[in-house]
Protein backbone atom coordinates (compact mmCIF):
# COMPACT_ATOMS: atom_id res chain seq x y z
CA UNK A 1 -20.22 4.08 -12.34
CA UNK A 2 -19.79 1.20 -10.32
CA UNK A 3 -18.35 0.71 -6.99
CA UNK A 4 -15.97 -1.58 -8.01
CA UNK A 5 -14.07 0.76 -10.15
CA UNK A 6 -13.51 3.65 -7.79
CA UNK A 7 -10.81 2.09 -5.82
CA UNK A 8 -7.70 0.92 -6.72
CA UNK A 9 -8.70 -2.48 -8.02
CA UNK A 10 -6.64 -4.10 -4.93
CA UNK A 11 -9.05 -6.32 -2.90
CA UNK A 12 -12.54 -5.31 -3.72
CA UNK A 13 -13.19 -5.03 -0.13
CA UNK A 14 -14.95 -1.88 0.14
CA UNK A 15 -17.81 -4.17 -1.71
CA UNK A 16 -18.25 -6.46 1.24
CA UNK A 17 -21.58 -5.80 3.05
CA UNK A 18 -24.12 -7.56 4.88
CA UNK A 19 -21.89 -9.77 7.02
CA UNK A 20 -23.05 -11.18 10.33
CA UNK A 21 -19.56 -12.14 11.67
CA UNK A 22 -18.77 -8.23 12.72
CA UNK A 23 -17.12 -6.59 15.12
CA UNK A 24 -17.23 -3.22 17.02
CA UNK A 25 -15.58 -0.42 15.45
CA UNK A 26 -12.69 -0.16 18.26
CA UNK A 27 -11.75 -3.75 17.37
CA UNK A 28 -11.85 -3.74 13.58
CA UNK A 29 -9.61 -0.32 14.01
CA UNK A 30 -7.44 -2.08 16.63
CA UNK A 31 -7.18 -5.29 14.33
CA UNK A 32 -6.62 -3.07 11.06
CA UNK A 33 -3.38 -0.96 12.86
CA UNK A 34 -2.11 -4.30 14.29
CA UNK A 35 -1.87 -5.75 11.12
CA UNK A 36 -0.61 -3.19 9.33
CA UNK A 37 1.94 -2.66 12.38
CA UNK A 38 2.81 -6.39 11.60
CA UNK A 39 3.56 -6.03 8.05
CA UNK A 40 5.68 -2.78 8.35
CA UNK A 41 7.91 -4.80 11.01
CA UNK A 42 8.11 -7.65 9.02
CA UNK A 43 9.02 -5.79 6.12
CA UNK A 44 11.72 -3.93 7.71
CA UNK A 45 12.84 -7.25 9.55
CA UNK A 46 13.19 -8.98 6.37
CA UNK A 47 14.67 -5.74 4.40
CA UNK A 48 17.54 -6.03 7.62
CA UNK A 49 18.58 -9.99 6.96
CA UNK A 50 17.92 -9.93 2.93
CA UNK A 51 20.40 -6.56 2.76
CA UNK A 52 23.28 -8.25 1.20
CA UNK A 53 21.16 -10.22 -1.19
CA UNK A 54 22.00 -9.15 -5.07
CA UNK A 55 18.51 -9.45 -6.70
CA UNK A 56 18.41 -10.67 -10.05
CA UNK A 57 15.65 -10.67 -12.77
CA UNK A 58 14.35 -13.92 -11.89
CA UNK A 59 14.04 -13.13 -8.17
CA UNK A 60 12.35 -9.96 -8.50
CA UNK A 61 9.75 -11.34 -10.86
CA UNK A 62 8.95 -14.73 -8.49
CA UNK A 63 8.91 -12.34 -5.24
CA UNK A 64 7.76 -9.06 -6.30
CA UNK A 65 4.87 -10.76 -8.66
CA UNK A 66 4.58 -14.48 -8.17
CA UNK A 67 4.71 -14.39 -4.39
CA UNK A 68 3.02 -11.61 -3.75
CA UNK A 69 0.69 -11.71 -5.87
CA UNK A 70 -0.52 -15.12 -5.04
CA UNK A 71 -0.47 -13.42 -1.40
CA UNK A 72 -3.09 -10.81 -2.31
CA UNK A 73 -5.25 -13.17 -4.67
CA UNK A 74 -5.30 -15.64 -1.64
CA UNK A 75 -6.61 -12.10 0.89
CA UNK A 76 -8.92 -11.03 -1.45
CA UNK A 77 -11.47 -14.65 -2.58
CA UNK A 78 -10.55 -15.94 1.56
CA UNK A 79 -13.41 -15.27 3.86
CA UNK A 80 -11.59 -16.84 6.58
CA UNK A 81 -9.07 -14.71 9.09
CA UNK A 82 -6.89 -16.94 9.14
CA UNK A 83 -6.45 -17.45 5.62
CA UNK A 84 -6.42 -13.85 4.69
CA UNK A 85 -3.70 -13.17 7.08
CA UNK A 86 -1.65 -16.02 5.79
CA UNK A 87 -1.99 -14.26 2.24
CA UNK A 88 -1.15 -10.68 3.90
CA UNK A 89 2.18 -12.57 5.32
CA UNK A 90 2.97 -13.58 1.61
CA UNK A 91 2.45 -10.08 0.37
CA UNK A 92 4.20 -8.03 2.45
CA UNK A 93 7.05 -10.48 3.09
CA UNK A 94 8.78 -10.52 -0.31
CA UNK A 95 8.54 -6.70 -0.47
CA UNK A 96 10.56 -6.62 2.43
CA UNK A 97 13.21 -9.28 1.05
CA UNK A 98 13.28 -7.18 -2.52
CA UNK A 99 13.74 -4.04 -0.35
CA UNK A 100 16.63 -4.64 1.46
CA UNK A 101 19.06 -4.99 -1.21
CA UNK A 102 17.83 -1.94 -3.02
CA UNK A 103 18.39 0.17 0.14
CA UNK A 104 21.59 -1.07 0.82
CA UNK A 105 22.53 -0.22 -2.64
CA UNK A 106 21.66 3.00 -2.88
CA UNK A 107 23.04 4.12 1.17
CA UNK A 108 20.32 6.52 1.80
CA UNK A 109 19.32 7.58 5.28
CA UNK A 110 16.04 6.42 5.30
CA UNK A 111 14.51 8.11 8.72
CA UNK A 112 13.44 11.41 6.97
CA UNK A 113 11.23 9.02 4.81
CA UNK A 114 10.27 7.08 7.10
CA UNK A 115 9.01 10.01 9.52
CA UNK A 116 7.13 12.02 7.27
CA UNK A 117 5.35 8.92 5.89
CA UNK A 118 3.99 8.30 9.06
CA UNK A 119 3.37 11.50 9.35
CA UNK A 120 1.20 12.06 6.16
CA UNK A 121 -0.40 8.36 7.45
CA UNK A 122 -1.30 9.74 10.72
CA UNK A 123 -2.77 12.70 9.32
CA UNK A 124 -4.60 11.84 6.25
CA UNK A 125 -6.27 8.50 8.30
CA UNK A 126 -7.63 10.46 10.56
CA UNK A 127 -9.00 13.25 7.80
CA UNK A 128 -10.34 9.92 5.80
CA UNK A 129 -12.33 9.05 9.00
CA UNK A 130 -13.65 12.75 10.17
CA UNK A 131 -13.94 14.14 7.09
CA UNK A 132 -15.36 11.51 4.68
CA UNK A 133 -17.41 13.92 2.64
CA UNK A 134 -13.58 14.93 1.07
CA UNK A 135 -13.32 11.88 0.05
CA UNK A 136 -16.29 10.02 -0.92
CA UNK A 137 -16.44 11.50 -5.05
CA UNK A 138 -12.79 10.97 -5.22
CA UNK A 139 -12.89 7.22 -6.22
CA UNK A 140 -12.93 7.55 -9.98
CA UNK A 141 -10.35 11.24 -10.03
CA UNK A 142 -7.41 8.87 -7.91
CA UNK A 143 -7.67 5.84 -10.14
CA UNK A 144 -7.46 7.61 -13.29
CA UNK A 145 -4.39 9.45 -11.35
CA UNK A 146 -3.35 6.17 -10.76
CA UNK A 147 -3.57 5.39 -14.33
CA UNK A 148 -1.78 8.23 -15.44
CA UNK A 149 1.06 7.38 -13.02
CA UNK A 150 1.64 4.05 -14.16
CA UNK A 151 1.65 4.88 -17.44
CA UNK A 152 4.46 7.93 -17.13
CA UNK A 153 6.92 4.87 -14.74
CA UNK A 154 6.46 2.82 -17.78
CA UNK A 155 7.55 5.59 -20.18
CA UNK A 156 10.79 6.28 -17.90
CA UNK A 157 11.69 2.75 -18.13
CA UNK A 158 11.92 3.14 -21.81
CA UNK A 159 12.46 6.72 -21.87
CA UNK A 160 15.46 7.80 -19.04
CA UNK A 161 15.21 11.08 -20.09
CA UNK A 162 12.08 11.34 -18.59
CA UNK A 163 13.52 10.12 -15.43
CA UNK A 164 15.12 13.44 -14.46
CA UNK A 165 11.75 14.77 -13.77
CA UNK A 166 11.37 15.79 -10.05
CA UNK A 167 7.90 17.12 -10.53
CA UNK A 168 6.37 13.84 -11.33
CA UNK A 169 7.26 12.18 -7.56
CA UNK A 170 6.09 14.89 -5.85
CA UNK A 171 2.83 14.20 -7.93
CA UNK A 172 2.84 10.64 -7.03
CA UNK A 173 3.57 11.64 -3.11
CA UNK A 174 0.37 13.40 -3.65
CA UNK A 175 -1.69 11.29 -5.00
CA UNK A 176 -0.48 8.38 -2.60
CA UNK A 177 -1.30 10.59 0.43
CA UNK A 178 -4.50 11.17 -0.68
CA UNK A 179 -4.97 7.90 -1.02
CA UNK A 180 -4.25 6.80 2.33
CA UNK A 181 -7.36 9.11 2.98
CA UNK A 182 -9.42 7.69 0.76
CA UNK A 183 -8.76 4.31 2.04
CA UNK A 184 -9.81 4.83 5.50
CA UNK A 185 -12.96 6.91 4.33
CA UNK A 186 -13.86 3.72 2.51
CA UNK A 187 -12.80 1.48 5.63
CA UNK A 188 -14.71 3.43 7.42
CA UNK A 189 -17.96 2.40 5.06
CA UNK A 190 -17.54 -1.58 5.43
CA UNK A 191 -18.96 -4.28 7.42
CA UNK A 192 -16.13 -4.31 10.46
CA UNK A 193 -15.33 -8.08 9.89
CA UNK A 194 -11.98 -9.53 10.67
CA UNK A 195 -11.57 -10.54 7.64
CA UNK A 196 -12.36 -7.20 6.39
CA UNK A 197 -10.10 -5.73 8.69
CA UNK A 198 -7.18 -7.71 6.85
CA UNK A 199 -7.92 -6.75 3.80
CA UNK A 200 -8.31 -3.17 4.54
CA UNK A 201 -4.63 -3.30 5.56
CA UNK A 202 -3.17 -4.73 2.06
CA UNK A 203 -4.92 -1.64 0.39
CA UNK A 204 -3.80 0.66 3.07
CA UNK A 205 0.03 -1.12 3.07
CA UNK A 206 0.17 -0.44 -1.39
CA UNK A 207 -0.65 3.25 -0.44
CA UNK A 208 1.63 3.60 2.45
CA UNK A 209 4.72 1.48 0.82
CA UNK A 210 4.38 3.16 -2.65
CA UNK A 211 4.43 7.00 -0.40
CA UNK A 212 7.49 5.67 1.36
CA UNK A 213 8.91 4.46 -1.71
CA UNK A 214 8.51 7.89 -4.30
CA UNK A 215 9.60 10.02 -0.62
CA UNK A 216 12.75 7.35 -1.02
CA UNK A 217 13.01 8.67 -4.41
CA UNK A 218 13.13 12.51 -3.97
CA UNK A 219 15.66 12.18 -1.21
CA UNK A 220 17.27 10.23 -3.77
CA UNK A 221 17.74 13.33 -5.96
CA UNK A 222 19.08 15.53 -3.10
């Protein structure tokens, strides 16, 4: 089995070795929470001034995929800083803009979700980092979960009735969270590049937004 295909298929960064252009550890850590720092308070920035947007079909598809999508792509074949963290801007920005209107829709007190993902953050970084051996055979197990997962959300868009099943977002909370993990165990494993550092953060911000997001969606149900 191939490196390649035991992580999420994001950035392919956890195949980056041999670079010169490194870093200590305490900088590439430092650079890697800044940045994700950055794109959770530009996110929630954006999600503030885009609240009384109405999204339509149109929007969602040229922000949620055109946007930043062209965001990631332009992270993950940049070997400049500077680039990759102009791509990181356009990925995280027009999740922000989409997510706005959708919480302002729905009215949900979003502090509970927002504690206990940086909660489960906290804790499962630091278990990725100390306790890698957990991790490092788990590659290939999350991204079939992954699989799985994105196969049942397509069935409930087609099949609501399948919707009213609690079970499967705890499932998803799960395998998030353990993802988180398995993304600093790996970050942990690269050449500590800048660069690197960036890209790290766009796997680490899918895990962390999609946790926040299902958490969204089991308060949802209370």
């Amino acid at each position: 089995m191939s490196k390649s295909t035991t992580n999420k298929c994001t950035t392919g960064v956890f195949e980056r070795y041999g670079r010169r252009d490194t870093v200590s550890k305490r900088v590439f850590y430092c650079i890697l929470v800044f940045v994700l720092l950055w794109g959770f308070i530009g996110t929630a920035i954006l999600a503030e001034l885009m609240a009384q947007w109405k999204l339509n079909a149109f929007l969602v598809f040229f922000l949620g995929f055109v946007i930043s999508n062209l965001g990631m792509f332009i992270a993950i074949i940049s070997d400049n800083w500077i680039v990759s963290f102009a791509g990181y801007n356009m990925f995280v920005i027009p999740i922000g803009a989409m997510l706005g209107p959708v919480l302002n829709r729905l009215g949900l007190d979003i502090r509970d979700p927002i504690l206990i993902t940086t909660m489960i953050t906290g804790v499962m970084g630091c278990v990725g980092i100390a306790f890698p051996r957990l991790f490092e055979r788990l590659g290939y197990q999350l991204f079939l979960g992954l699989c799985g997962l994105l196969c049942v959300r397509t069935l409930q868009i087609f099949m609501p009735s399948l919707q009213s099943l609690s079970w499967i977002d705890y499932l998803a909370a799960g395998l998030f969270s353990l993802y988180i993990g398995y993304d600093m165990y790996k970050a942990s494993q690269v050449t500590k590049t800048v660069d690197n550092a960036i890209d790290v953060a766009i796997n680490l911000y899918l895990s962390i937004i999609n946790l926040f997001l299902t958490l969204l969606s089991i308060k949802s149900r209370d």
